[in-house]
Protein backbone atom coordinates (compact mmCIF):
# COMPACT_ATOMS: atom_id res chain seq x y z
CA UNK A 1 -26.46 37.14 -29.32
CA UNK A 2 -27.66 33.84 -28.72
CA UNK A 3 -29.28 32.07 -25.76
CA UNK A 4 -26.53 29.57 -25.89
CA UNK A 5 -24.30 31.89 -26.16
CA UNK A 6 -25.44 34.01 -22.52
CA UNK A 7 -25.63 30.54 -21.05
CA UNK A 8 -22.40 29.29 -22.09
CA UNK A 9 -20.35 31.86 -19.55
CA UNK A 10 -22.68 30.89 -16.92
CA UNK A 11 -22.12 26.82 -17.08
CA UNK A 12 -18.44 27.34 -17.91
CA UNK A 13 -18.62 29.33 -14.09
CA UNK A 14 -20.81 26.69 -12.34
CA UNK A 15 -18.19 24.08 -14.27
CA UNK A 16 -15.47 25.30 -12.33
CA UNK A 17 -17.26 26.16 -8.98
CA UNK A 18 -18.18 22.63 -8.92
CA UNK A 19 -14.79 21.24 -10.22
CA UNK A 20 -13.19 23.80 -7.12
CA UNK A 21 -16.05 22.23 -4.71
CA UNK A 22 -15.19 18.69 -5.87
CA UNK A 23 -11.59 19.11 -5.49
CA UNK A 24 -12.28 20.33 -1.69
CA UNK A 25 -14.27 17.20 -1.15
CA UNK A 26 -11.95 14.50 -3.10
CA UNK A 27 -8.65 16.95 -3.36
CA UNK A 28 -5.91 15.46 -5.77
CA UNK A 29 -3.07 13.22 -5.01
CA UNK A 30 -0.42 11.28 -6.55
CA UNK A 31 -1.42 8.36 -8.32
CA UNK A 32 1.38 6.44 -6.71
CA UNK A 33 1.82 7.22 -3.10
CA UNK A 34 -1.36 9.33 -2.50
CA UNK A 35 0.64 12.56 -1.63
CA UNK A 36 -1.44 15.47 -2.54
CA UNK A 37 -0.74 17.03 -6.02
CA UNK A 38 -1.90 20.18 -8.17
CA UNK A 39 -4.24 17.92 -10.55
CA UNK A 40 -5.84 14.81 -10.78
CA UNK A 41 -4.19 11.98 -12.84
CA UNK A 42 -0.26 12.73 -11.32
CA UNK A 43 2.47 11.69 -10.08
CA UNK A 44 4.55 13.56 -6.85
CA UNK A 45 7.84 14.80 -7.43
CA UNK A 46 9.09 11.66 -5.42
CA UNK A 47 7.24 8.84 -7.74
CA UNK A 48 8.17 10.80 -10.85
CA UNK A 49 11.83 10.77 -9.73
CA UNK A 50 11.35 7.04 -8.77
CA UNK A 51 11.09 6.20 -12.76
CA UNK A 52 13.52 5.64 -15.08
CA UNK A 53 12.11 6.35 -18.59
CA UNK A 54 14.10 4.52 -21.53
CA UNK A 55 15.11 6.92 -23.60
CA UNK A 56 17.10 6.68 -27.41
CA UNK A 57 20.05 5.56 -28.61
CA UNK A 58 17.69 2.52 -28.57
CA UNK A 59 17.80 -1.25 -29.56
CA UNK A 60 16.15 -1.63 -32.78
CA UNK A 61 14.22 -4.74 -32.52
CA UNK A 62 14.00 -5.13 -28.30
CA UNK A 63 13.70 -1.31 -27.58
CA UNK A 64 16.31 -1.52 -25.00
CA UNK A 65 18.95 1.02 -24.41
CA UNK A 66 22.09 1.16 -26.13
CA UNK A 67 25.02 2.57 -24.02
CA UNK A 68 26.14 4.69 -27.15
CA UNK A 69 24.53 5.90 -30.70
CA UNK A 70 26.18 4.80 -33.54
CA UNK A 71 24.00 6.91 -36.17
CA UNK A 72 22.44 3.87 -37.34
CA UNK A 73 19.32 1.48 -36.62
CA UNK A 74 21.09 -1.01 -34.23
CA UNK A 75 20.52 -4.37 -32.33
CA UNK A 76 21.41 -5.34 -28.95
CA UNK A 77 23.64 -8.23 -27.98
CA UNK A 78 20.57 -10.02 -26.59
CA UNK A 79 18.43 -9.59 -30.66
CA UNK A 80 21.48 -10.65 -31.89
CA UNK A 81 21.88 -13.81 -29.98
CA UNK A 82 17.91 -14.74 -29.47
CA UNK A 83 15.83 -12.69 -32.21
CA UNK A 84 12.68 -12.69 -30.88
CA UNK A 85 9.82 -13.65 -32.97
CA UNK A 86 8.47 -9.93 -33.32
CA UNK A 87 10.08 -7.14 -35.16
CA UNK A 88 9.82 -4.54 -32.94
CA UNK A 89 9.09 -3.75 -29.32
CA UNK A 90 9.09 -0.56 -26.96
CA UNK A 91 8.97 0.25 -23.61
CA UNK A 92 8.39 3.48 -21.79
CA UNK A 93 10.24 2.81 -18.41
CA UNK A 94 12.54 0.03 -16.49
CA UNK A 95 10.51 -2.00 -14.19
CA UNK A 96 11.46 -0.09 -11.16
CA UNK A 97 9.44 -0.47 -7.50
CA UNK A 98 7.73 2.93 -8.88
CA UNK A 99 6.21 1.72 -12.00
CA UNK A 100 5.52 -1.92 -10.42
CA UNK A 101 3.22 -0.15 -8.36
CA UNK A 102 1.37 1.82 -10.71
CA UNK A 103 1.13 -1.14 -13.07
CA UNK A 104 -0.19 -3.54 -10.37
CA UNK A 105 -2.74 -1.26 -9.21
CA UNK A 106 -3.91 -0.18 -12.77
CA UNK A 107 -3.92 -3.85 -13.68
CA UNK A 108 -5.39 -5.89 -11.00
CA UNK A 109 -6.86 -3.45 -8.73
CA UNK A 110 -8.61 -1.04 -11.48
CA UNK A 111 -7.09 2.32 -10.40
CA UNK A 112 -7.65 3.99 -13.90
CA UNK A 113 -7.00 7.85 -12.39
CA UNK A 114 -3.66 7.01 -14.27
CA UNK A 115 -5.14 6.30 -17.61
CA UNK A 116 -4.28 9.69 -19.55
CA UNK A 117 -0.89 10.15 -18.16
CA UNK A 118 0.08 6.45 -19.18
CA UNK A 119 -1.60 7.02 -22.31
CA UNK A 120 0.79 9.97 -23.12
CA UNK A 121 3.65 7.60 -22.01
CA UNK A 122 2.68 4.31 -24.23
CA UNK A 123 1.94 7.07 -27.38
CA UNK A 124 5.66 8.74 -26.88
CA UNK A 125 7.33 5.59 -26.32
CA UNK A 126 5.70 4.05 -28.90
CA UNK A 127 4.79 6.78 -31.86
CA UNK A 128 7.49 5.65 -34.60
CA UNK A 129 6.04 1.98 -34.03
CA UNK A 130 2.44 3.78 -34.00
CA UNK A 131 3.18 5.86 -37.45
CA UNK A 132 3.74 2.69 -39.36
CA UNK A 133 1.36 0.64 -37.87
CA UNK A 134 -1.78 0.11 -40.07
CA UNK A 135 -3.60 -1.29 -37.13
CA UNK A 136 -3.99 -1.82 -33.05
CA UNK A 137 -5.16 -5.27 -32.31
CA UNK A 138 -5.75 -5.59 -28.32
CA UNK A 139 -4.75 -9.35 -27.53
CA UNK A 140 -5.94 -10.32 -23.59
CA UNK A 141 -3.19 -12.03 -21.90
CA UNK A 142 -5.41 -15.27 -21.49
CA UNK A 143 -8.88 -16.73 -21.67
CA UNK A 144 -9.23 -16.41 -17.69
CA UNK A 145 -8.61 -13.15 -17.37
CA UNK A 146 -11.20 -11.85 -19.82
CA UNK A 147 -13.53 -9.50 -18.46
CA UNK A 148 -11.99 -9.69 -15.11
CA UNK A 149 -9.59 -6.75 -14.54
CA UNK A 150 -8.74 -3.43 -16.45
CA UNK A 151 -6.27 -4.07 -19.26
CA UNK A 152 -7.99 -7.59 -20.36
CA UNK A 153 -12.11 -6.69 -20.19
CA UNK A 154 -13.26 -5.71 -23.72
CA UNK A 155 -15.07 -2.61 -23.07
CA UNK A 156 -12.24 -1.40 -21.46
CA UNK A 157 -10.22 -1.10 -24.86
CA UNK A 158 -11.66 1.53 -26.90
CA UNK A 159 -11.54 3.95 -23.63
CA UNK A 160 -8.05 2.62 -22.92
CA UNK A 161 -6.79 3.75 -26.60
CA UNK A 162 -9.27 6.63 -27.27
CA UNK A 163 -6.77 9.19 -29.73
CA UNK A 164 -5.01 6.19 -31.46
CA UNK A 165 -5.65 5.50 -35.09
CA UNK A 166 -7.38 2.49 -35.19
CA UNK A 167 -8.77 -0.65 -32.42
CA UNK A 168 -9.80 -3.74 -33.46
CA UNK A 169 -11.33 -6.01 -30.53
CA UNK A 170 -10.72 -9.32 -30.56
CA UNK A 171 -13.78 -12.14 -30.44
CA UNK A 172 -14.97 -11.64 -26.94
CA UNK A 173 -14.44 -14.16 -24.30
């Protein structure tokens, strides 16, 4: 046996007496409303119920839902009427009060303790557009918001997509 091997037991114990110790000192709460939780990173029961994910029979091109499935790849009135200039488009949830909040405070008051769970949101939403997609280009939203908040800064982006396939930054700011 090892010396890495007897010390490996030993760090994996002071890991989680430290991780118990932390949790004492800075205990876990909702990422929303700040109720307390069983893990970092979560949402309450309340804020969970508070979102309404989008779920299939989808629109095609907008990623909106469809009130019925009719079996095939459809469009909504509104693609039909004004086809946007992109092919496709998803979304994970309606823009209730709920996810307002947790956008706003991800995106202009850099509250990333949200990070991995939106991550897992954006990937489920979003995994038949990410399957054909050949690449992830990060676009910020404009010039004056470069570097200055979470979702526009450049080295922000490769820990904001960390598990996609591929990240190309744009030109920096």
């Amino acid at each position: 046996m090892s010396m890495s091997q007897i010390q490996s037991p030993r760090r994996l114990a002071w890991r989680s007496a430290l991780g118990a110790a932390a949790d004492l000192l800075l205990p876990p709460v909702c990422i929303g409303c700040r109720a307390r939780v069983q893990s970092h990173g979560l949402l309450c029961g309340d804020c969970f119920a508070g979102i309404e994910f989008i779920a299939p029979p989808l629109c095609a091109r907008l990623g909106v839902p469809l009130p019925y499935d009719v079996g095939t790849p459809s469009l909504s009135a509104a693609a039909i009427a004004a086809p946007p200039v992109y092919d496709r488009a998803r979304a994970v949830a309606r823009y209730s009060q709920t996810m307002r909040d947790l956008i706003q405070s991800f995106k202009y008051r850099d509250r990333q303790e949200g990070l991995a769970l939106f991550r897992r949101w954006m990937a489920h939403a979003g995994a038949e557009l990410l399957a054909d997609a050949d690449l992830i280009v990060p676009v910020p939203l404009y010039r004056s918001r470069c570097g200055g908040g979470a979702l526009t800064s450049p080295p922000f982006w490769p820990k904001a997509w960390r598990g996609w396939r591929a990240c190309l930054p744009i030109a920096s700011c």
